[in-house]
Protein backbone atom coordinates (compact mmCIF):
# COMPACT_ATOMS: atom_id res chain seq x y z
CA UNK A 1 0.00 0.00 0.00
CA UNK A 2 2.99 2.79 0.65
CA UNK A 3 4.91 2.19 -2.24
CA UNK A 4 1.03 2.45 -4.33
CA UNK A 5 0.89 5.67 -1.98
CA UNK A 6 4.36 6.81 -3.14
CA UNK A 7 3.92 6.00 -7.10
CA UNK A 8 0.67 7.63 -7.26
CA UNK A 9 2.13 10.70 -5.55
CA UNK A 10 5.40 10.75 -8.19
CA UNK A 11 2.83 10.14 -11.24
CA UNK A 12 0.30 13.43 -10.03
CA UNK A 13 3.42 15.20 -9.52
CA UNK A 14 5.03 14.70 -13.00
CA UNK A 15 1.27 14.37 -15.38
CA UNK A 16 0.26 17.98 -14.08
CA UNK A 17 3.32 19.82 -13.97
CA UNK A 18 3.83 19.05 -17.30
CA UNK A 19 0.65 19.59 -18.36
CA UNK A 20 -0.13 23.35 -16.62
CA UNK A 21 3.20 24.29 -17.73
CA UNK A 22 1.95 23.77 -21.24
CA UNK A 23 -1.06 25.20 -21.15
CA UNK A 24 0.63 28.67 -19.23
CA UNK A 25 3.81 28.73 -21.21
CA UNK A 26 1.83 31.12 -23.93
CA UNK A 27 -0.15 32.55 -21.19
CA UNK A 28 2.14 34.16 -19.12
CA UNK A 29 4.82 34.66 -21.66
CA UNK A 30 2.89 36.27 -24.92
CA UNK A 31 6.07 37.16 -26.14
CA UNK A 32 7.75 34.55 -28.49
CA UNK A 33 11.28 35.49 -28.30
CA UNK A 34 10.37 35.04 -24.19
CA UNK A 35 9.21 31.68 -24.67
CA UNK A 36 12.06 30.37 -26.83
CA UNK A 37 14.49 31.43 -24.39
CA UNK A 38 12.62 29.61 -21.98
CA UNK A 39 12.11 26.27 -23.90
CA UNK A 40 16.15 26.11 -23.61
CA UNK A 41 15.62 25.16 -19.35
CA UNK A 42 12.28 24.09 -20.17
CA UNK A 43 11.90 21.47 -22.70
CA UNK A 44 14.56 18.87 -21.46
CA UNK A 45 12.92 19.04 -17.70
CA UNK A 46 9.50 18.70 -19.39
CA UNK A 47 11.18 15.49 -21.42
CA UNK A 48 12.68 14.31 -17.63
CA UNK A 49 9.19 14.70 -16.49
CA UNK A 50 7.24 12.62 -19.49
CA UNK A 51 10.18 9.91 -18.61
CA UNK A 52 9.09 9.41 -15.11
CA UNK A 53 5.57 9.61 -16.10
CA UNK A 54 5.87 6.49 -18.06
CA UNK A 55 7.86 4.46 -15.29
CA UNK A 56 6.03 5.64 -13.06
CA UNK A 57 2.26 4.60 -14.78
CA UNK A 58 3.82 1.55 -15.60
CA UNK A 59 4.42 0.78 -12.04
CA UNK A 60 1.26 2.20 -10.65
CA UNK A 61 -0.13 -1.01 -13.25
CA UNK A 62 2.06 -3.37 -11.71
CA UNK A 63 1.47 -2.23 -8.10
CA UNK A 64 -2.38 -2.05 -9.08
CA UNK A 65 -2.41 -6.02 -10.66
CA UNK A 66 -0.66 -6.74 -7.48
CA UNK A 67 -3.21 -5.05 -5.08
CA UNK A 68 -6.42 -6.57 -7.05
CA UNK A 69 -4.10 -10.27 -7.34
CA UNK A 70 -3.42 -9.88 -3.09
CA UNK A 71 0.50 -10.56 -3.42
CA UNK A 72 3.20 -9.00 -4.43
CA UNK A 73 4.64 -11.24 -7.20
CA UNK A 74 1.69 -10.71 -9.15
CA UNK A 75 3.25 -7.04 -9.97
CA UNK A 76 5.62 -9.51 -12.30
CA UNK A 77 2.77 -12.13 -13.57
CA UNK A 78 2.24 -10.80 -17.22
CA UNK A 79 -1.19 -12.57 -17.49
CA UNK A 80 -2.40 -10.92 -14.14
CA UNK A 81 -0.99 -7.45 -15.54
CA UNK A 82 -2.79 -8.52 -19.04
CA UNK A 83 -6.12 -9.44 -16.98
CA UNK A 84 -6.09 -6.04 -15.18
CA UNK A 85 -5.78 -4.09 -18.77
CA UNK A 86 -8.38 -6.17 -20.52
CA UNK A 87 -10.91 -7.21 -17.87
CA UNK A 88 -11.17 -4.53 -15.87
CA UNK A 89 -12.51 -0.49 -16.10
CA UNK A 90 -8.90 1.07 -14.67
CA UNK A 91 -7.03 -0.95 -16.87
CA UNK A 92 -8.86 -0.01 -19.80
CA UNK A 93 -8.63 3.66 -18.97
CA UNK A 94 -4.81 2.98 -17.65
CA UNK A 95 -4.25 1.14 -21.47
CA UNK A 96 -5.20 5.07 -23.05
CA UNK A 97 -2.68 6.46 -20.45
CA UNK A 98 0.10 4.80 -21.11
CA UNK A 99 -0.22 5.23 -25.11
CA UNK A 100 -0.25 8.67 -24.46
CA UNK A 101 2.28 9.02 -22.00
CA UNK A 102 4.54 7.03 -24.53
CA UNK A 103 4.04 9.03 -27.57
CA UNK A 104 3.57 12.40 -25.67
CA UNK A 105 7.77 11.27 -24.19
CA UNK A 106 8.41 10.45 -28.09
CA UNK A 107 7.31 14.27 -28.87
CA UNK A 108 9.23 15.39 -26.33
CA UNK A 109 12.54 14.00 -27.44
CA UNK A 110 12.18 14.93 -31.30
CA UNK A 111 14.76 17.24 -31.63
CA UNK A 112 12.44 18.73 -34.64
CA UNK A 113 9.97 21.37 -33.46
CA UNK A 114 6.38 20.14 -33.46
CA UNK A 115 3.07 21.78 -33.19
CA UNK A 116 2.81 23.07 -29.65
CA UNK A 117 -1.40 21.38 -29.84
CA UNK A 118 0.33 18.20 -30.22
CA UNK A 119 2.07 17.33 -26.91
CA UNK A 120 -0.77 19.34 -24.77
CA UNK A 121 -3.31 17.19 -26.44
CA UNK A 122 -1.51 13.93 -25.68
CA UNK A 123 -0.93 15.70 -22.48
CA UNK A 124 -4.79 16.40 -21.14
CA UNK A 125 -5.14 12.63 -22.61
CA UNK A 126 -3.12 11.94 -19.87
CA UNK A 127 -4.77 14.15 -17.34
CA UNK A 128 -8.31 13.05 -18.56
CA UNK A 129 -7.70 9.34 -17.93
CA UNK A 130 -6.55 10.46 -14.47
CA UNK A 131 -9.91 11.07 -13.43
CA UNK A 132 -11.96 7.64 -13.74
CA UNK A 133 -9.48 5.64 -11.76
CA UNK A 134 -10.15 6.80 -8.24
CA UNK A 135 -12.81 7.45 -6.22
CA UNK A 136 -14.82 8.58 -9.61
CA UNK A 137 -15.21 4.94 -10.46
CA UNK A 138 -17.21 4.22 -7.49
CA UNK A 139 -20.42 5.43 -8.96
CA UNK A 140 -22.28 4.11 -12.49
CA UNK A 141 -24.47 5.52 -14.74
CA UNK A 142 -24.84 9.23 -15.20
CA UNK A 143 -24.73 10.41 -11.53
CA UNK A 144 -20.51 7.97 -11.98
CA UNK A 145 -20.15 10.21 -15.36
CA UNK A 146 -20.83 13.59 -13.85
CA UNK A 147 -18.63 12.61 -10.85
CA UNK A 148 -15.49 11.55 -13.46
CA UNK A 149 -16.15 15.18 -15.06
CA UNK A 150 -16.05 16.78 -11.59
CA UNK A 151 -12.67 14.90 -11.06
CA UNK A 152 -11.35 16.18 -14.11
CA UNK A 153 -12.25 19.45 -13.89
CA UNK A 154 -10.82 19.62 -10.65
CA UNK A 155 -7.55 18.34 -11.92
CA UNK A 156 -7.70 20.73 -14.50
CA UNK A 157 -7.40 23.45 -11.61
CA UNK A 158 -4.82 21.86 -10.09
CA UNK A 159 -2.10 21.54 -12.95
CA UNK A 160 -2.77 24.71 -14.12
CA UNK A 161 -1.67 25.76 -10.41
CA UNK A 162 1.00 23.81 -10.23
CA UNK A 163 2.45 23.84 -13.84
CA UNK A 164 2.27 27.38 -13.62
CA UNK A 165 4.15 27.83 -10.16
CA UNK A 166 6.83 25.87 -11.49
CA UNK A 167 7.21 28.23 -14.49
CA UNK A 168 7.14 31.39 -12.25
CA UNK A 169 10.13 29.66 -10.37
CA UNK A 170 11.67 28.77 -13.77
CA UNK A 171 11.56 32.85 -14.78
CA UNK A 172 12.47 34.08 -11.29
CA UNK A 173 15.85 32.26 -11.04
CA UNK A 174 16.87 33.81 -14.51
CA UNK A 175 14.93 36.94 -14.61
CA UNK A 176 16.76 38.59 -17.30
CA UNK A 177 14.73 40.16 -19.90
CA UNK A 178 11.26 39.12 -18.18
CA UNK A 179 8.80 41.56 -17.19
CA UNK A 180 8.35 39.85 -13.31
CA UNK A 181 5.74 42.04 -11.68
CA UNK A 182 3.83 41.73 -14.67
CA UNK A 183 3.96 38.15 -15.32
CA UNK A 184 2.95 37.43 -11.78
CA UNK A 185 0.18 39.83 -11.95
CA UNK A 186 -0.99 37.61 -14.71
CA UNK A 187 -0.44 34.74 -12.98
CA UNK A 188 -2.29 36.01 -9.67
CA UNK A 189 -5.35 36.76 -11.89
CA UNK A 190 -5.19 32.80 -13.42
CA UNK A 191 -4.56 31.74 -10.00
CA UNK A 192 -7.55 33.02 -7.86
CA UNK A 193 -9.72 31.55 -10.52
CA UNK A 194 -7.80 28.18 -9.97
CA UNK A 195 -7.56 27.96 -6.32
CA UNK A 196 -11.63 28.58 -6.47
CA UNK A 197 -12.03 25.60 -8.82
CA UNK A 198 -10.01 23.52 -6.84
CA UNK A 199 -12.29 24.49 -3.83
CA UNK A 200 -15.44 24.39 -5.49
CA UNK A 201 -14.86 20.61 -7.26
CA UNK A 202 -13.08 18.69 -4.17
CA UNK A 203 -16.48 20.31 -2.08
CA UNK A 204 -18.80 18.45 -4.79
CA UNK A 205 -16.43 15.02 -4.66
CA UNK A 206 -16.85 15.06 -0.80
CA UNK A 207 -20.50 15.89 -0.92
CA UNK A 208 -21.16 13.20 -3.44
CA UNK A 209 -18.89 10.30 -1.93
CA UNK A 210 -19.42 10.58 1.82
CA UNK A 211 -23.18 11.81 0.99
CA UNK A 212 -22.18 15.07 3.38
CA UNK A 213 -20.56 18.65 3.75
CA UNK A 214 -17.76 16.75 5.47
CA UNK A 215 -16.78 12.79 6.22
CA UNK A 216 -17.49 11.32 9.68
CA UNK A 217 -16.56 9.94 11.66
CA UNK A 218 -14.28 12.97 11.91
CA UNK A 219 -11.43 10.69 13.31
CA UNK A 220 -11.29 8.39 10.33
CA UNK A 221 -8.39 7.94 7.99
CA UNK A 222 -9.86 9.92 4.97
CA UNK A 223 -11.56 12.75 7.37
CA UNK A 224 -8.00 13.21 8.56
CA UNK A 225 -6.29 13.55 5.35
CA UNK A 226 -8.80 15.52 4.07
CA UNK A 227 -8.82 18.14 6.90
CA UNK A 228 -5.00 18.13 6.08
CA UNK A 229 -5.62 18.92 2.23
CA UNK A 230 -8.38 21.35 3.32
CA UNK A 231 -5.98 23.42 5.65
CA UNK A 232 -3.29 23.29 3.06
CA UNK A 233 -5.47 24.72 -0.58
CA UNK A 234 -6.78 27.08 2.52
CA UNK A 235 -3.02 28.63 2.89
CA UNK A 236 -2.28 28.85 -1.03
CA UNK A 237 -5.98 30.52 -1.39
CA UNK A 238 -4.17 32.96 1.54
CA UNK A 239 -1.20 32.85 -0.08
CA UNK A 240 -2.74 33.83 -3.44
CA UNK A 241 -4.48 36.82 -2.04
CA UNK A 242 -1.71 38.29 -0.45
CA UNK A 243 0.56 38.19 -3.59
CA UNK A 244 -2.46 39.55 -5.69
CA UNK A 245 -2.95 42.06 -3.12
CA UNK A 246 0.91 43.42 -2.14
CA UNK A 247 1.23 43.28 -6.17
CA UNK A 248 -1.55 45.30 -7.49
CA UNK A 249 0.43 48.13 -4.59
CA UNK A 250 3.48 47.78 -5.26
CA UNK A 251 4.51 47.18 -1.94
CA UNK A 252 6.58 43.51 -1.85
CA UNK A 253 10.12 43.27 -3.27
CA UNK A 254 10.65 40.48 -5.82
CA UNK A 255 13.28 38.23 -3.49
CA UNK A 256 10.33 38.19 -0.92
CA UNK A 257 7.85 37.05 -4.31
CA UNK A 258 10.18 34.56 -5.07
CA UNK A 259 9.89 32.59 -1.84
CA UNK A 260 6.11 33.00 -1.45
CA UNK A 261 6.21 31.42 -5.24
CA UNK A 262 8.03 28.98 -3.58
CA UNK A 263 6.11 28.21 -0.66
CA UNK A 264 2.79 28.04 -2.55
CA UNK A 265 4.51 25.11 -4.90
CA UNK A 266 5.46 23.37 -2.12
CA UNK A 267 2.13 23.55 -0.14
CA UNK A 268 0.87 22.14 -3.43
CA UNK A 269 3.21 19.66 -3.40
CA UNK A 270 1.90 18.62 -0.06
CA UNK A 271 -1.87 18.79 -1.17
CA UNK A 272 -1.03 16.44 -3.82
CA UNK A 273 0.88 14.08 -1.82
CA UNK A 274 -2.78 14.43 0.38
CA UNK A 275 -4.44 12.59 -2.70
CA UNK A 276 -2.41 9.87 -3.40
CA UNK A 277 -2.97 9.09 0.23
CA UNK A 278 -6.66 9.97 -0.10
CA UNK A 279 -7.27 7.55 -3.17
CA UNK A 280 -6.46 4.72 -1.82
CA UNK A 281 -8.68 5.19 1.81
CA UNK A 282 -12.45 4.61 1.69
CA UNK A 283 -14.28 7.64 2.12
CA UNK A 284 -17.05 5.83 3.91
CA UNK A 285 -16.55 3.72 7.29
CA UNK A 286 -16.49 0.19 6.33
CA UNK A 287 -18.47 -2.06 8.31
């Protein structure tokens, strides 16, 4: 159970930072001389980070097959791995993943420049066949549908956050030729709208799973972790607001920016190490 705990973490980690940084690349840097100078740091960590996405999925399969078998040398059994991807709903989904995380690394590494819809397509691919294979999958029909939409939407938010964090961090440790106040004034406006979609979407996955506002018993595993996760989007929503706010007056100096950047990445970090814990708890006592 830790080391499906620990992969899940690394593969959330990796699949949305590559994919907000991405999507934000053109958004906070509209220039295109700005943007090729930043593909030069950019493009072989975003080729590091499609790597570990693959291992990474691959073992989440082979952990998975090994969970659903009950013992570890089924992680190893090709026909229980096969089973998993043919026979059941995650490893149908999990199939789509890895093709995409395969080709979108293959993109990656071509040296040749490709068209930028190409690897953020493969990319949300990726992100989209995130959602079905948690808690999502719990429910069928429509209401199970709306739930996997929820999910996705609310990963959405999240890399966006995170992808774009990680490119302020990129752009504040060279800051030569980039217009910083601006580009985090852009990012403060993307962010707010972010850190409310985040809020709004895990409220509806609680509400639907645990059938209230909040999980009880308040002492269980998930209620825990949750109240952890809670507390943590809480301080980047504070976090947010302050930078927004000290910004739009002028009235923080850049080295201070660059550490509440920091800080904010890192409390995301520790949200999503909160879900990869979360996903693999019940969010409902079991009797």
């Amino acid at each position: 159970m830790s080391a499906l705990v620990v992969v899940r973490f690394v593969h959330f980690c990796v699949v949305l930072l590559v994919f907000g940084t991405l999507v934000f690349r053109p958004l906070l840097l509209g220039d295109a001389r700005q943007q090729a100078r930043l593909r030069q740091w950019l493009d072989p960590l975003l080729c590091l980070l499609a790597g570990i996405g693959l291992i990474t999925a691959v073992a989440w399969l082979m952990l998975t097959a090994a969970d659903m078998a009950g013992n570890w040398q089924s992680a190893l059994n090709s026909d229980v791995i096969m089973k998993v991807l043919t026979q059941t709903f995650f490893g149908k989904a999990w199939f789509v993943h890895l093709f995409a995380s395969l080709v979108l690394l293959m993109c990656l590494r071509i040296p040749m420049r490709l068209p930028t819809w190409l690897p953020l397509g493969l990319s949300t691919v990726q992100l989209a066949t995130l959602a079905p294979v948690g808690h999502a999958a719990m429910l069928s029909g429509v209401p199970g549908a709306l739930l996997m939409l929820n999910q996705l939407v609310h990963l959405l938010c999240v890399a966006g956050w995170m992808g774009a964090l990680m490119l302020l961090m990129i752009i504040q440790a060279r800051p030569a030729g980039y217009d910083l106040r601006g580009t985090l004034l852009r990012f403060s406006g993307y962010g707010l709208v972010l850190v409310a979609g985040i809020l709004v979407t895990g409220l509806i996955n609680v509400r639907v799973l645990t059938g209230a506002l909040w999980p009880t018993p308040m002492d269980s595993g998930f209620a825990l972790v949750l109240a952890v996760k809670a507390s943590i989007v809480a301080c980047m929503l504070a976090l947010a607001l302050f930078n927004r706010a000290a910004l739009a007056n002028q009235r923080i100096a850049l080295n201070t920016l660059r550490q509440t950047v920091l800080v904010e990445w890192l409390l995301g970090l520790g949200a999503l190490a909160a879900v990869s814990l979360l996903g693999t708890l019940s969010p409902v006592p079991l009797v």
